[in-house]
Structures are given as structure tokens and as C-alpha cells.
C-alpha atoms as a PDB file:
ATOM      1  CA  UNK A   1     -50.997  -6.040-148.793  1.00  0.00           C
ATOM      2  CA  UNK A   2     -50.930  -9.149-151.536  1.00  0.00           C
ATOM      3  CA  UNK A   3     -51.385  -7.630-155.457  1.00  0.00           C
ATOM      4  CA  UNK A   4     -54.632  -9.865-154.790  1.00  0.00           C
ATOM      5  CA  UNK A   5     -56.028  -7.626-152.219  1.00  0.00           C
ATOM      6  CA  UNK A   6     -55.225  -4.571-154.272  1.00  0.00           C
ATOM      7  CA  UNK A   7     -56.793  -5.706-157.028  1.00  0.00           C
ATOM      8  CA  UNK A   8     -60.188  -6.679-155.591  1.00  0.00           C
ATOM      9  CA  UNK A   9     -60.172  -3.289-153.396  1.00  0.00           C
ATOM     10  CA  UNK A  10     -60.011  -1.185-156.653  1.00  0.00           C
ATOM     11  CA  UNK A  11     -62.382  -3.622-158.222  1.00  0.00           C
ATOM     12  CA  UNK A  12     -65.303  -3.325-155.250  1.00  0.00           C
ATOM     13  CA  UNK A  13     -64.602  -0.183-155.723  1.00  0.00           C
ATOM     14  CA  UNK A  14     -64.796   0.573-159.538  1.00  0.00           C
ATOM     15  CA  UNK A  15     -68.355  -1.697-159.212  1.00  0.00           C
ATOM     16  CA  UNK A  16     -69.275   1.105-156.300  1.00  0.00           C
ATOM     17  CA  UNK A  17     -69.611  -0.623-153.776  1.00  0.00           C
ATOM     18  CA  UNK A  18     -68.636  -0.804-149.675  1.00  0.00           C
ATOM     19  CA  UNK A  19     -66.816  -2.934-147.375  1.00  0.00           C
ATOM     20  CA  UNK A  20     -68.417  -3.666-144.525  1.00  0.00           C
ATOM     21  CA  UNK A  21     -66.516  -5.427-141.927  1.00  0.00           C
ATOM     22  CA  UNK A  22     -63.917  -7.750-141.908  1.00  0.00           C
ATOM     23  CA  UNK A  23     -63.444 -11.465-143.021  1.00  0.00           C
ATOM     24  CA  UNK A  24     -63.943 -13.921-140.392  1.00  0.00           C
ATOM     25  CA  UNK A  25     -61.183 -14.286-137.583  1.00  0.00           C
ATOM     26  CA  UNK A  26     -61.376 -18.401-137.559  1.00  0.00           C
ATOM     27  CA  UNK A  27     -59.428 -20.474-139.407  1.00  0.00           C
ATOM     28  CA  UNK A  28     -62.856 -22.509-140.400  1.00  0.00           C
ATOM     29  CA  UNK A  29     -66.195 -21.757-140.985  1.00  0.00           C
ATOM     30  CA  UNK A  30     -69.229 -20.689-143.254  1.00  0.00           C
ATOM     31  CA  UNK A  31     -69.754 -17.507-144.532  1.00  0.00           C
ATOM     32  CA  UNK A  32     -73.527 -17.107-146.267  1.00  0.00           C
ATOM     33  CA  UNK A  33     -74.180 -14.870-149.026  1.00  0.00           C
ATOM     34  CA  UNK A  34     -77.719 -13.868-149.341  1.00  0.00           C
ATOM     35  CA  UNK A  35     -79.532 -12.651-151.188  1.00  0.00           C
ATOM     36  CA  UNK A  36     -78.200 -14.905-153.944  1.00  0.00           C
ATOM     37  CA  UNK A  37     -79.911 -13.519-157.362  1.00  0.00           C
ATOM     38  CA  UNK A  38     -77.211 -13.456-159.652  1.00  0.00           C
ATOM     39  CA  UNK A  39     -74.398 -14.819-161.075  1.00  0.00           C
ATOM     40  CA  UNK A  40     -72.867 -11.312-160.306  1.00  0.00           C
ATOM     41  CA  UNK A  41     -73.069 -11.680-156.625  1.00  0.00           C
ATOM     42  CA  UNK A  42     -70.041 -14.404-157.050  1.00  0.00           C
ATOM     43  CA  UNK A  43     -67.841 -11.290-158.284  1.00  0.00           C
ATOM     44  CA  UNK A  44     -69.109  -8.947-155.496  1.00  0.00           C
ATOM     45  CA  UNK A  45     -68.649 -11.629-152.948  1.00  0.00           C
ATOM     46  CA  UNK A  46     -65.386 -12.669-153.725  1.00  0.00           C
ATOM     47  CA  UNK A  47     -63.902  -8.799-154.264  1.00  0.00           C
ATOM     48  CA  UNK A  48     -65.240  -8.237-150.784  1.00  0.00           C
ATOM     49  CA  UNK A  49     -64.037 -10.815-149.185  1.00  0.00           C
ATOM     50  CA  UNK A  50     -60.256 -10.995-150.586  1.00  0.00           C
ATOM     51  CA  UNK A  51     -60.278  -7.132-149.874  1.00  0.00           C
ATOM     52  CA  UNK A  52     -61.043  -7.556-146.528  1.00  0.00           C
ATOM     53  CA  UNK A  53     -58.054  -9.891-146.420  1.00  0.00           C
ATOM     54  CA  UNK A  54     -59.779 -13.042-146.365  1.00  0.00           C
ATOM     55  CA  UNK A  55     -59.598 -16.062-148.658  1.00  0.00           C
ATOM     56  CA  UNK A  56     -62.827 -17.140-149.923  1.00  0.00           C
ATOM     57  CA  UNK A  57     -63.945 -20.752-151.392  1.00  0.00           C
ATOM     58  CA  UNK A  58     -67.451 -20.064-153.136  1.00  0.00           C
ATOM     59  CA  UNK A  59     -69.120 -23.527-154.258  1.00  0.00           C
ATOM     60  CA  UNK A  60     -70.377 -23.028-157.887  1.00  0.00           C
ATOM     61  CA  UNK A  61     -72.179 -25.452-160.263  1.00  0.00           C
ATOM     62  CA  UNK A  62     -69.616 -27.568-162.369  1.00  0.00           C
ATOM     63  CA  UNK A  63     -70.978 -26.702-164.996  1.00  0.00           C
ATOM     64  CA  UNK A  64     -69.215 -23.549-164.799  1.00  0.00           C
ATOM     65  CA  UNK A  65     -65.941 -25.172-164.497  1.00  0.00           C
ATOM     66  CA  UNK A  66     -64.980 -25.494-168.414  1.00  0.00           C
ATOM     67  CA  UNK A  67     -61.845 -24.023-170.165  1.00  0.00           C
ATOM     68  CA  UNK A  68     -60.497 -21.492-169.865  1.00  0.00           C
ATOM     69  CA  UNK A  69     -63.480 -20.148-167.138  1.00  0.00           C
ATOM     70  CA  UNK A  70     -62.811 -22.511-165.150  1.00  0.00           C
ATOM     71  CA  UNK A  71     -59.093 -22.138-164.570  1.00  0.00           C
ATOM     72  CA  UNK A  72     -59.887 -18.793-163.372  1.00  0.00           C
ATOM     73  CA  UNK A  73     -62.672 -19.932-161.078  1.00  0.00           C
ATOM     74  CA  UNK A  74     -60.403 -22.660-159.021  1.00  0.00           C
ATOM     75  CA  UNK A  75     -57.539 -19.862-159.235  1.00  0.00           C
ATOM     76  CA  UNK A  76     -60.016 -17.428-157.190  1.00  0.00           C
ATOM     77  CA  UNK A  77     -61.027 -20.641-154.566  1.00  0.00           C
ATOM     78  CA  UNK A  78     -64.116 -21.722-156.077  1.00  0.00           C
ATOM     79  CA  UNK A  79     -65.226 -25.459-155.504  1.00  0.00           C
ATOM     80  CA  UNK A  80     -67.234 -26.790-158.489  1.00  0.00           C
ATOM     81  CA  UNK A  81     -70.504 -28.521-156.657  1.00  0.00           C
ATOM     82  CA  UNK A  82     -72.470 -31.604-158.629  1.00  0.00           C
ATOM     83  CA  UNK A  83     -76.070 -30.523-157.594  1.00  0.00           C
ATOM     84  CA  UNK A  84     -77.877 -33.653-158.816  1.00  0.00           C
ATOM     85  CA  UNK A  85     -76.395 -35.727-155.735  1.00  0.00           C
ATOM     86  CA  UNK A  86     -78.057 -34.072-153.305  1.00  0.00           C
ATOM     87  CA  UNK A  87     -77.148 -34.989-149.913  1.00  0.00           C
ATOM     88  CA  UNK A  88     -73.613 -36.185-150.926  1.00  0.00           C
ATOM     89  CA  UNK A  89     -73.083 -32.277-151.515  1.00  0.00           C
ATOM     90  CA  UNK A  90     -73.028 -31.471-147.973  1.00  0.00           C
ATOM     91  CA  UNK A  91     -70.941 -35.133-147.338  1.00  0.00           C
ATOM     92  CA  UNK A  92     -68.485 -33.803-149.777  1.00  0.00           C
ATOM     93  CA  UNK A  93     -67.956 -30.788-148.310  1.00  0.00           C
ATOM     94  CA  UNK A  94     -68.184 -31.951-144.767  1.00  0.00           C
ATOM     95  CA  UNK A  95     -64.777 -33.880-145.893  1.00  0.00           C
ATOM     96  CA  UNK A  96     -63.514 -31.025-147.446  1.00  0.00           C
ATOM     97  CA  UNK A  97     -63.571 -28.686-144.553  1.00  0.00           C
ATOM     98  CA  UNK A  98     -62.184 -31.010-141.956  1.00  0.00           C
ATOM     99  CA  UNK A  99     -59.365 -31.896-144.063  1.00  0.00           C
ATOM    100  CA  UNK A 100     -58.491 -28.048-144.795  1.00  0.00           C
ATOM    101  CA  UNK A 101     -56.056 -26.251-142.502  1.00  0.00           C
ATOM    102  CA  UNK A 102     -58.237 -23.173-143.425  1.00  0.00           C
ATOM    103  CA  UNK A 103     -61.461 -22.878-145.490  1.00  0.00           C
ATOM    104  CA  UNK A 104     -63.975 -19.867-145.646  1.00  0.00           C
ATOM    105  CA  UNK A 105     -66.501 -21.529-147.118  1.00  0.00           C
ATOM    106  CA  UNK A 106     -68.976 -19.274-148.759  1.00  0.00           C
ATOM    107  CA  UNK A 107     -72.123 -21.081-149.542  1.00  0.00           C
ATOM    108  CA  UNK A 108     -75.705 -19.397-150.614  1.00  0.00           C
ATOM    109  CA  UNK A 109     -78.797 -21.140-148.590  1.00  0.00           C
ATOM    110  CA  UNK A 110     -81.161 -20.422-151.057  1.00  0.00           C
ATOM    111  CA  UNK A 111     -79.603 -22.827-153.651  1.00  0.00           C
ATOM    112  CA  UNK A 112     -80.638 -21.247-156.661  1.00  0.00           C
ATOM    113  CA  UNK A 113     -81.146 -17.853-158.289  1.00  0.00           C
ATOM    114  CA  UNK A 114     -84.868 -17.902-158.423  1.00  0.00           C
ATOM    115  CA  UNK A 115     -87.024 -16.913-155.867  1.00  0.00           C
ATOM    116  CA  UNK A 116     -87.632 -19.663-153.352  1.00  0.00           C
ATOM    117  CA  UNK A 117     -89.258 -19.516-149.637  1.00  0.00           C
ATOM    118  CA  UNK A 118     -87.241 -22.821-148.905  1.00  0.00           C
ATOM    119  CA  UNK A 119     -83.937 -22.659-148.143  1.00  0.00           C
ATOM    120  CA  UNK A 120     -81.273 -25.645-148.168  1.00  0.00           C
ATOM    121  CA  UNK A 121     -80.102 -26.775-144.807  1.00  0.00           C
ATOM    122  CA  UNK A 122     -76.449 -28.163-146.066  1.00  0.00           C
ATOM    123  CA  UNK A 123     -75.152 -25.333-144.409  1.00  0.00           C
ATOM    124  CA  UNK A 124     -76.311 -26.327-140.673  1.00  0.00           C
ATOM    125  CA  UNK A 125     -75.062 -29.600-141.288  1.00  0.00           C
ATOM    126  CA  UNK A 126     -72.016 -28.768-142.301  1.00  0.00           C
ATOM    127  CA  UNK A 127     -71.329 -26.288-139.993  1.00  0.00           C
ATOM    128  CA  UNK A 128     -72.138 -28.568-136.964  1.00  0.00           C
ATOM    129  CA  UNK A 129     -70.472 -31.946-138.262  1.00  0.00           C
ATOM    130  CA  UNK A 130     -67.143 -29.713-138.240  1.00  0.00           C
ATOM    131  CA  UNK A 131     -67.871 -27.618-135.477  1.00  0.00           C
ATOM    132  CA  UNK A 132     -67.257 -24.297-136.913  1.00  0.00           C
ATOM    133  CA  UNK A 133     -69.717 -21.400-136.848  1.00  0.00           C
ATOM    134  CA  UNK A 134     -71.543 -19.209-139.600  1.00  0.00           C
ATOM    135  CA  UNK A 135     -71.767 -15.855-140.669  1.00  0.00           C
ATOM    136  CA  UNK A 136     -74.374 -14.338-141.982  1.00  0.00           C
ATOM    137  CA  UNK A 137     -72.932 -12.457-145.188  1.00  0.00           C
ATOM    138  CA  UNK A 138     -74.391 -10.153-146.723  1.00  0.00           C
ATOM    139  CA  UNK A 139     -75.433  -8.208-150.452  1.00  0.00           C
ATOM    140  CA  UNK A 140     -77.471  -5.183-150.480  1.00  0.00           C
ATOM    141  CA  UNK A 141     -78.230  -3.716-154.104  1.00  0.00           C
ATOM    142  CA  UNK A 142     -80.331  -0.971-153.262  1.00  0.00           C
ATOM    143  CA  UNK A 143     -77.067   0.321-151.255  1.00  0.00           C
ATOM    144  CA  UNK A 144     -74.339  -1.502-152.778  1.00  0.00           C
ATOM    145  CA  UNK A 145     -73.173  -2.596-149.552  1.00  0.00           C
ATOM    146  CA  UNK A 146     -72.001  -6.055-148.665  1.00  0.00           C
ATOM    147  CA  UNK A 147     -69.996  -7.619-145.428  1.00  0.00           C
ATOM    148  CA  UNK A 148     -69.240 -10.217-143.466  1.00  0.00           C
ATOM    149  CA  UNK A 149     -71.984 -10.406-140.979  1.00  0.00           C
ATOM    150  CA  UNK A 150     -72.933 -11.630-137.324  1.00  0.00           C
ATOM    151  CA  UNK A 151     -71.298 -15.024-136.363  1.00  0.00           C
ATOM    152  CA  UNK A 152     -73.505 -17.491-135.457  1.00  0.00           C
ATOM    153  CA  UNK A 153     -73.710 -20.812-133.667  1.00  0.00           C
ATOM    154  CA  UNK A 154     -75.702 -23.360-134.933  1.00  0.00           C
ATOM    155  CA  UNK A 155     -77.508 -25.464-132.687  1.00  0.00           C
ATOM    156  CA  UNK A 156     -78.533 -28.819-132.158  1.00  0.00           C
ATOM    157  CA  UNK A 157     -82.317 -27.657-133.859  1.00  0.00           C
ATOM    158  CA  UNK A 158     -81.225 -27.065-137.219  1.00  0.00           C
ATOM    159  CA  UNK A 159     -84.960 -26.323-138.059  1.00  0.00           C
ATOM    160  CA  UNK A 160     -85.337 -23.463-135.825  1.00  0.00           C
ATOM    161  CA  UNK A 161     -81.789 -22.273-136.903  1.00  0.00           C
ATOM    162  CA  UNK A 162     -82.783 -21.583-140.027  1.00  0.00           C
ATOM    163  CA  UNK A 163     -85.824 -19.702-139.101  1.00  0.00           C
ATOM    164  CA  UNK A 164     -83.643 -17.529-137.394  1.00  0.00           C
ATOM    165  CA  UNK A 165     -81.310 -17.249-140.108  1.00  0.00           C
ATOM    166  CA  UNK A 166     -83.745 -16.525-142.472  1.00  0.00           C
ATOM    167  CA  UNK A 167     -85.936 -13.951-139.898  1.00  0.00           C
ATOM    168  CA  UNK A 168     -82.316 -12.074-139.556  1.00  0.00           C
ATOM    169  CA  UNK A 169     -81.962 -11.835-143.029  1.00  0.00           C
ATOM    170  CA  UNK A 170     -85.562 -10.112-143.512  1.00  0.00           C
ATOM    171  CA  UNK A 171     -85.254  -7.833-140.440  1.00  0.00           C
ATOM    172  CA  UNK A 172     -82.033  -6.754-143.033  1.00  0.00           C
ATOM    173  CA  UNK A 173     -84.147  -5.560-145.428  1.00  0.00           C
ATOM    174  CA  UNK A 174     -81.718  -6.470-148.208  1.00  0.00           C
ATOM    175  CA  UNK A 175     -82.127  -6.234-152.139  1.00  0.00           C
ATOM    176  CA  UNK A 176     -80.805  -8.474-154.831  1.00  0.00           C
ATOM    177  CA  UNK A 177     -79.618  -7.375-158.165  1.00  0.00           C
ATOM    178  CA  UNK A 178     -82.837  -8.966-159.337  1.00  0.00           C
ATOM    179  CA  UNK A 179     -85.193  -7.864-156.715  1.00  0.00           C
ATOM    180  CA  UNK A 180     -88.134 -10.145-157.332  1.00  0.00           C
ATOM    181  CA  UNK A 181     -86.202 -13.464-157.241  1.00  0.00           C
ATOM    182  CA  UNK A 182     -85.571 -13.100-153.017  1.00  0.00           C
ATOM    183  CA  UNK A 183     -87.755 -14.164-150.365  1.00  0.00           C
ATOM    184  CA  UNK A 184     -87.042 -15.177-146.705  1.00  0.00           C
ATOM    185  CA  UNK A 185     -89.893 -17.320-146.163  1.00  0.00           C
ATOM    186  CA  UNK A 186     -92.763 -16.455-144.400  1.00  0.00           C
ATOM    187  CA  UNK A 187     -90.801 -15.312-141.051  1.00  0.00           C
ATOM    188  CA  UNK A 188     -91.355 -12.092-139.034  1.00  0.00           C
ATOM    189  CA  UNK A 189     -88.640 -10.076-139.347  1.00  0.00           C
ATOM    190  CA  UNK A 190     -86.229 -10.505-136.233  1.00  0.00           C
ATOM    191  CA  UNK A 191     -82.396  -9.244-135.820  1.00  0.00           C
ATOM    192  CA  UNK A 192     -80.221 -11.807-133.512  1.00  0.00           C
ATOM    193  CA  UNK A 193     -77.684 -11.359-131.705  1.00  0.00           C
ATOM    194  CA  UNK A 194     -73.936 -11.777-132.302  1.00  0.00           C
ATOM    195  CA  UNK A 195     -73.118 -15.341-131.046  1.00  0.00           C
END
């Protein structure tokens, strides 16, 4: 075991929280954090994951990504993201993740910290231009649990994939750090199955 992994198992720990789970087995895909609330949840999510022996890359605003902050941040895999282009985000990291031997991209649908029924759809495009599948990550607050998730296959109805996604997630009954700033959408809560 790396000094890395050491480190973020006593961390997770310190913080209380539990490892669900492992990190994913494939060499590429997605791994979603939700509920995505606060700025904390990059810490959580990235002790988890590099505990569980994984290696994550988190995309973060670049605005984060000033001395020395943001050193540390590419040190620990994090990808600084230019939100105002929009669509090239998702083009970007489409390019990205093909031309990795091995990415773990960690991305959080929702976009933003604030509470929002609409969640982005980068994710499904990504995940299907490069043929890799997602898991459904997750925080829970109320329990201080987090883990890896249910792999899923994204489909050629990226629409009704995120429905799906987003009816999983609420059948979860998960809590962010800031409880009022999550919402699923107006889905009835469903559970799928591993894929």
C-alpha cells in the first residue's frame, strides 16, 4: 500500500467517514459524485477513492487552479474545467479520456453547488463517445458514507439515461453537507440494476 493510500485511509477516517466499495475495475470510465453541495465533497471524494486504491481525476473550475492551491490540486489528479465554453467541456474531455491509458474521471452531473432539478448531460456523452461505462458514486452526510456505486451502461437515449440516473439517485435517499441545495428532479424514486 502507496504512502498515498495510507494517507487518505487515515484521513476518511479522521473526517468519520466509510468506505463503501471499491474503485472501479476498468481502466476507463466515469465515476459520478452526487450529491454535489460543497466544495468539501472534492476532499471526501478523492480520500475515498485513493483509499480504495483507485486514482481519481475530479474536474474543478480553473478558477481554483492558482498558486500554490493549485499545485496541490493537479498533484491529487484534478483537471481544471473552463465552464463558460460549454459544449467544448465535454469535447475537451472526450479527447482527454481517449488519449489516457487510464482515467477515472469523476465528474458531478449537477454542475453546480446550488440546488438544481436539471442536470448536465456531458457525462452521457462522454461516456458513450469513448465507450466506457459510469458509476454512480456516491456521498451520504446524514451517514457519512460514500462509495463507488452501480456501473452503468449508457445507452443510445441519453434522455432517458439520465432519468434513470437521477430516479437511482433519489430511491438513495442521500444527503448533502448542505441539505437544501440537492434535488433529483421530479423523478419517482427507482433503484436499477447493476449493468
Amino acid at each position: 500500500m502507496s504512502f498515498k493510500q495510507r494517507f487518505s485511509k487515515r484521513l476518511l477516517k479522521w473526517m468519520g467517514w466509510t468506505a463503501e466499495g471499491s474503485a472501479a475495475p476498468e481502466d476507463k470510465c466515469i465515476v459520478l459524485g452526487v450529491p454535489h453541495t460543497s466544495v468539501m465533497d472534492f476532499v471526501v471524494a478523492w480520500a475515498y477513492y485513493t483509499s480504495a486504491g483507485g486514482t481519481p481525476n475530479i474536474m474543478i473550475k480553473k478558477e481554483f487552479f492558482f498558486w500554490p492551491l493549485g499545485w496541490l490540486l493537479r498533484k491529487m489528479g484534478a483537471i481544471p474545467v473552463d465552464r463558460s465554453k460549454g459544449a467544448n467541456v465535454a469535447l475537451h474531455n472526450i479527447q482527454v479520456l481517449k488519449n489516457a491509458d487510464k482515467m477515472h474521471l469523476a465528474i458531478a452531473p449537477e454542475g453546480t453547488r446550488k440546488k438544481t432539478d436539471k442536470w448536465k448531460m456531458g457525462f452521457l456523452t462522454i461516456a458513450k463517445a469513448c465507450d466506457v461505462p459510469v458509476y454512480l458514486g456516491y456521498f451520504n452526510y446524514r451517514t457519512k458514507r460514500v462509495g463507488t456505486g452501480i456501473r452503468f451502461v449508457v445507452s443510445d437515449n441519453p434522455k432517458e439515461d439520465l432519468k434513470r440516473i437521477q430516479a437511482h439517485y433519489a430511491a438513495l435517499n442521500l444527503e448533502g453537507r448542505h441539505k437544501d441545495c440537492f434535488s433529483c428532479g421530479d423523478v419517482t424514486p427507482k433503484l436499477i440494476e447493476n449493468n
